[in-house]
PDB file of N, CA and C in Angstrom:
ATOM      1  N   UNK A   1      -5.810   4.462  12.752  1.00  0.00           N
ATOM      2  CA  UNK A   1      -6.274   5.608  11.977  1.00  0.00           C
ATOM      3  C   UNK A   1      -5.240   5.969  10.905  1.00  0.00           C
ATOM      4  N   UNK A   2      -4.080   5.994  11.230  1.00  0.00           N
ATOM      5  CA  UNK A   2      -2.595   6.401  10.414  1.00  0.00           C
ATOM      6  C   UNK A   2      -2.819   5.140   9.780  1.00  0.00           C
ATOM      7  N   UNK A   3      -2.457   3.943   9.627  1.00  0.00           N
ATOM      8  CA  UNK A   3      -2.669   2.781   8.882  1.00  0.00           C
ATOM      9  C   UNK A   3      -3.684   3.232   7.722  1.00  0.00           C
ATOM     10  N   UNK A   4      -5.119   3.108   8.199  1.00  0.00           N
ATOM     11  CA  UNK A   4      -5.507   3.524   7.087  1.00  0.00           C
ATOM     12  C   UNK A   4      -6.049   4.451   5.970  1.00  0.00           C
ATOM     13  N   UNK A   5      -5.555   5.590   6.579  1.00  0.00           N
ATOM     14  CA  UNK A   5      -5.291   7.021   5.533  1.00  0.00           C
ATOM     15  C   UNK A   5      -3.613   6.330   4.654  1.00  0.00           C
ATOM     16  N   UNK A   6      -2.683   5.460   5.209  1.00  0.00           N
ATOM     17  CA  UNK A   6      -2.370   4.833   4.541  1.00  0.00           C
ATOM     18  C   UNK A   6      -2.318   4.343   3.271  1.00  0.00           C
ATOM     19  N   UNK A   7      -3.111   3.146   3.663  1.00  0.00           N
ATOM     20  CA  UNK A   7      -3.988   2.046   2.910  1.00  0.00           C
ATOM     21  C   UNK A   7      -4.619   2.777   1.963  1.00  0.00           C
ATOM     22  N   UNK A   8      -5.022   4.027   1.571  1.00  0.00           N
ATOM     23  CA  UNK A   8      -6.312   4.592   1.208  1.00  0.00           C
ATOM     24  C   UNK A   8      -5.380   5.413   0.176  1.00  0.00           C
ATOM     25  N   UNK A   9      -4.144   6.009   0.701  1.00  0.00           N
ATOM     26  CA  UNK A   9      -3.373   6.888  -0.193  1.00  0.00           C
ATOM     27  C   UNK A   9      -2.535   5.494  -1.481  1.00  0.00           C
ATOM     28  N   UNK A  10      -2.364   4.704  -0.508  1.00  0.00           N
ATOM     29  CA  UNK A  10      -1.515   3.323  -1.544  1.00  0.00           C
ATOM     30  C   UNK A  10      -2.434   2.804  -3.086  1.00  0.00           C
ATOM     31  N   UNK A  11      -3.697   2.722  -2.156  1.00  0.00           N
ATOM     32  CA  UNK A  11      -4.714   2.384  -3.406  1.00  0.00           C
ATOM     33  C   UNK A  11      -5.114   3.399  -4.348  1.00  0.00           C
ATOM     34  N   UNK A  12      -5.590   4.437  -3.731  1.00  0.00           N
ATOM     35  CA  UNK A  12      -5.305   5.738  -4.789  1.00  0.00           C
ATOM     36  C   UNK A  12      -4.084   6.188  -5.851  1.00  0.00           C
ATOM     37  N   UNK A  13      -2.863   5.705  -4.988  1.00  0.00           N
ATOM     38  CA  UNK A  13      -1.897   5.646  -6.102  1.00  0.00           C
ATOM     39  C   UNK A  13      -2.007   4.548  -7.054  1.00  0.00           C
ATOM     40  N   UNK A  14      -2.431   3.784  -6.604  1.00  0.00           N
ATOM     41  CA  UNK A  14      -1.985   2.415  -7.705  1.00  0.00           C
ATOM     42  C   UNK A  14      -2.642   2.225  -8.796  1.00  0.00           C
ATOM     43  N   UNK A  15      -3.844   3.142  -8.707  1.00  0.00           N
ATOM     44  CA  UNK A  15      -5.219   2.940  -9.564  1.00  0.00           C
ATOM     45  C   UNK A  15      -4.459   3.335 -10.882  1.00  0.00           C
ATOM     46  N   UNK A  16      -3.662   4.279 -10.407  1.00  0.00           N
ATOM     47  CA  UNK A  16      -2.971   5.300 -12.027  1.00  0.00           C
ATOM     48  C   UNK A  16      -1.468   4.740 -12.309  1.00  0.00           C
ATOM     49  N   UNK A  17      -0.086   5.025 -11.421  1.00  0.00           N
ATOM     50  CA  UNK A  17       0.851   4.633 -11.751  1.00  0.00           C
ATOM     51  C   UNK A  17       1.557   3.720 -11.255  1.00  0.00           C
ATOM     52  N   UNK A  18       1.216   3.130 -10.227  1.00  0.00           N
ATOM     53  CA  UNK A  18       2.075   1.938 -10.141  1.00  0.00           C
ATOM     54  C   UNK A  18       1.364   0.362 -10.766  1.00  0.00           C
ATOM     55  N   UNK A  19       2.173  -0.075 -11.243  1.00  0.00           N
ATOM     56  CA  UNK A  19       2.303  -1.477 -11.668  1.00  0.00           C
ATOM     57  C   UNK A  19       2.023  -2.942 -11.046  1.00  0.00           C
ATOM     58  N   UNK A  20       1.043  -3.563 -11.315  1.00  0.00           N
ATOM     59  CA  UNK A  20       0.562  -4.677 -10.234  1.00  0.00           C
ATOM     60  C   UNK A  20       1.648  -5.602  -9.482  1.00  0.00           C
ATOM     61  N   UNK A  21       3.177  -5.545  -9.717  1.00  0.00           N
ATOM     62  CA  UNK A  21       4.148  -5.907  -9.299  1.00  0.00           C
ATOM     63  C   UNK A  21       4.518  -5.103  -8.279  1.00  0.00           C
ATOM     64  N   UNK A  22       4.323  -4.005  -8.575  1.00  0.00           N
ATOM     65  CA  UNK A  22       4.873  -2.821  -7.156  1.00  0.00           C
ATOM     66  C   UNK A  22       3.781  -2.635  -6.542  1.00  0.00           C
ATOM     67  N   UNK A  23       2.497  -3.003  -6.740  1.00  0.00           N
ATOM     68  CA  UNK A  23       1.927  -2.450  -5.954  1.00  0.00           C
ATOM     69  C   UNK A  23       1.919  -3.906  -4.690  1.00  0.00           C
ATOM     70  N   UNK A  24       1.822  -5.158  -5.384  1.00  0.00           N
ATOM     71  CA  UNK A  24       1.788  -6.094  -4.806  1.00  0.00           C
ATOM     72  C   UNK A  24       2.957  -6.000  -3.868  1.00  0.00           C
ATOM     73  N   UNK A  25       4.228  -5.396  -3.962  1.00  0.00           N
ATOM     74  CA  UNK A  25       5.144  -5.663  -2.682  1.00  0.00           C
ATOM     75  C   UNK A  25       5.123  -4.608  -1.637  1.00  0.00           C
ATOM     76  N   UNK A  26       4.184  -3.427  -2.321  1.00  0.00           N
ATOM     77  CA  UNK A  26       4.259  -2.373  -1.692  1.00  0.00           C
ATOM     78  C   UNK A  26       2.781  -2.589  -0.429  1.00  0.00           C
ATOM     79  N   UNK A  27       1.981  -3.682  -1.071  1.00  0.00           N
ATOM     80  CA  UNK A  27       1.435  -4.458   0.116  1.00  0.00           C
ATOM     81  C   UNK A  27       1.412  -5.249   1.193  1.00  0.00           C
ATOM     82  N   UNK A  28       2.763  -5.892   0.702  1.00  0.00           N
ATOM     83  CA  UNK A  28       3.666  -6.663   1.555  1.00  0.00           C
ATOM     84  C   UNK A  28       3.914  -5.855   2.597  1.00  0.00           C
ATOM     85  N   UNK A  29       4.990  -5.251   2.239  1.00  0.00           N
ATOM     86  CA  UNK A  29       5.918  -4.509   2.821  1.00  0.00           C
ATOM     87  C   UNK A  29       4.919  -3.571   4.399  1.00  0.00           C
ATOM     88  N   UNK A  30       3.475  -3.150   3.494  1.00  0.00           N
ATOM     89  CA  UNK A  30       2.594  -2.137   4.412  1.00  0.00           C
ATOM     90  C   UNK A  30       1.935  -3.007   5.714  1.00  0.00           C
ATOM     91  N   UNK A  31       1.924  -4.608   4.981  1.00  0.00           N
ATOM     92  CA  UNK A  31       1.215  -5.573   5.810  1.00  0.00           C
ATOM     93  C   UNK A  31       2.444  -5.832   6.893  1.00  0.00           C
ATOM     94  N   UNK A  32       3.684  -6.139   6.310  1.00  0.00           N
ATOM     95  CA  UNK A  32       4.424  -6.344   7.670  1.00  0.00           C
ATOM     96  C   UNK A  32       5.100  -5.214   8.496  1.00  0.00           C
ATOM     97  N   UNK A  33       4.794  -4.185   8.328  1.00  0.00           N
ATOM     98  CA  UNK A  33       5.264  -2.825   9.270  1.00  0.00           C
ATOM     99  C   UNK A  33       4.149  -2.645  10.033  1.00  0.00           C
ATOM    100  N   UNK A  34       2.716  -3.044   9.435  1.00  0.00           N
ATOM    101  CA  UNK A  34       1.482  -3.053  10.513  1.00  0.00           C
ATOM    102  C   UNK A  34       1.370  -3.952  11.643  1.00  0.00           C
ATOM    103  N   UNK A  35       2.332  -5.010  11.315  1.00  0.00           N
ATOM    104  CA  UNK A  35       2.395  -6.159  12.128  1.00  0.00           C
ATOM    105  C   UNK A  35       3.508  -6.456  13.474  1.00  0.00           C
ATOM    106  N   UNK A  36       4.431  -5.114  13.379  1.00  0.00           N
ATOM    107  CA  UNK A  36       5.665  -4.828  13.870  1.00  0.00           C
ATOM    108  C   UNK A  36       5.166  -4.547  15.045  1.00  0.00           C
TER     109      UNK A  36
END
């Protein structure tokens, strides 16, 4: 449930200010802490 209110706030940000470079590691990064 926490994961993806997450997921949901990351993409909402990215739509406006982050950069397809940050958003791409900031996917990384969300994919391997989910995996922990």
């Amino acid at each position: 449930m926490r994961e993806h209110y997450f997921l949901t706030m990351l993409q909402s940000l990215s739509c406006d200010s982050i950069d397809k470079y940050t958003q791409t590691m900031i996917c990384l990064e969300t994919t391997v802490l989910c995996h922990l």
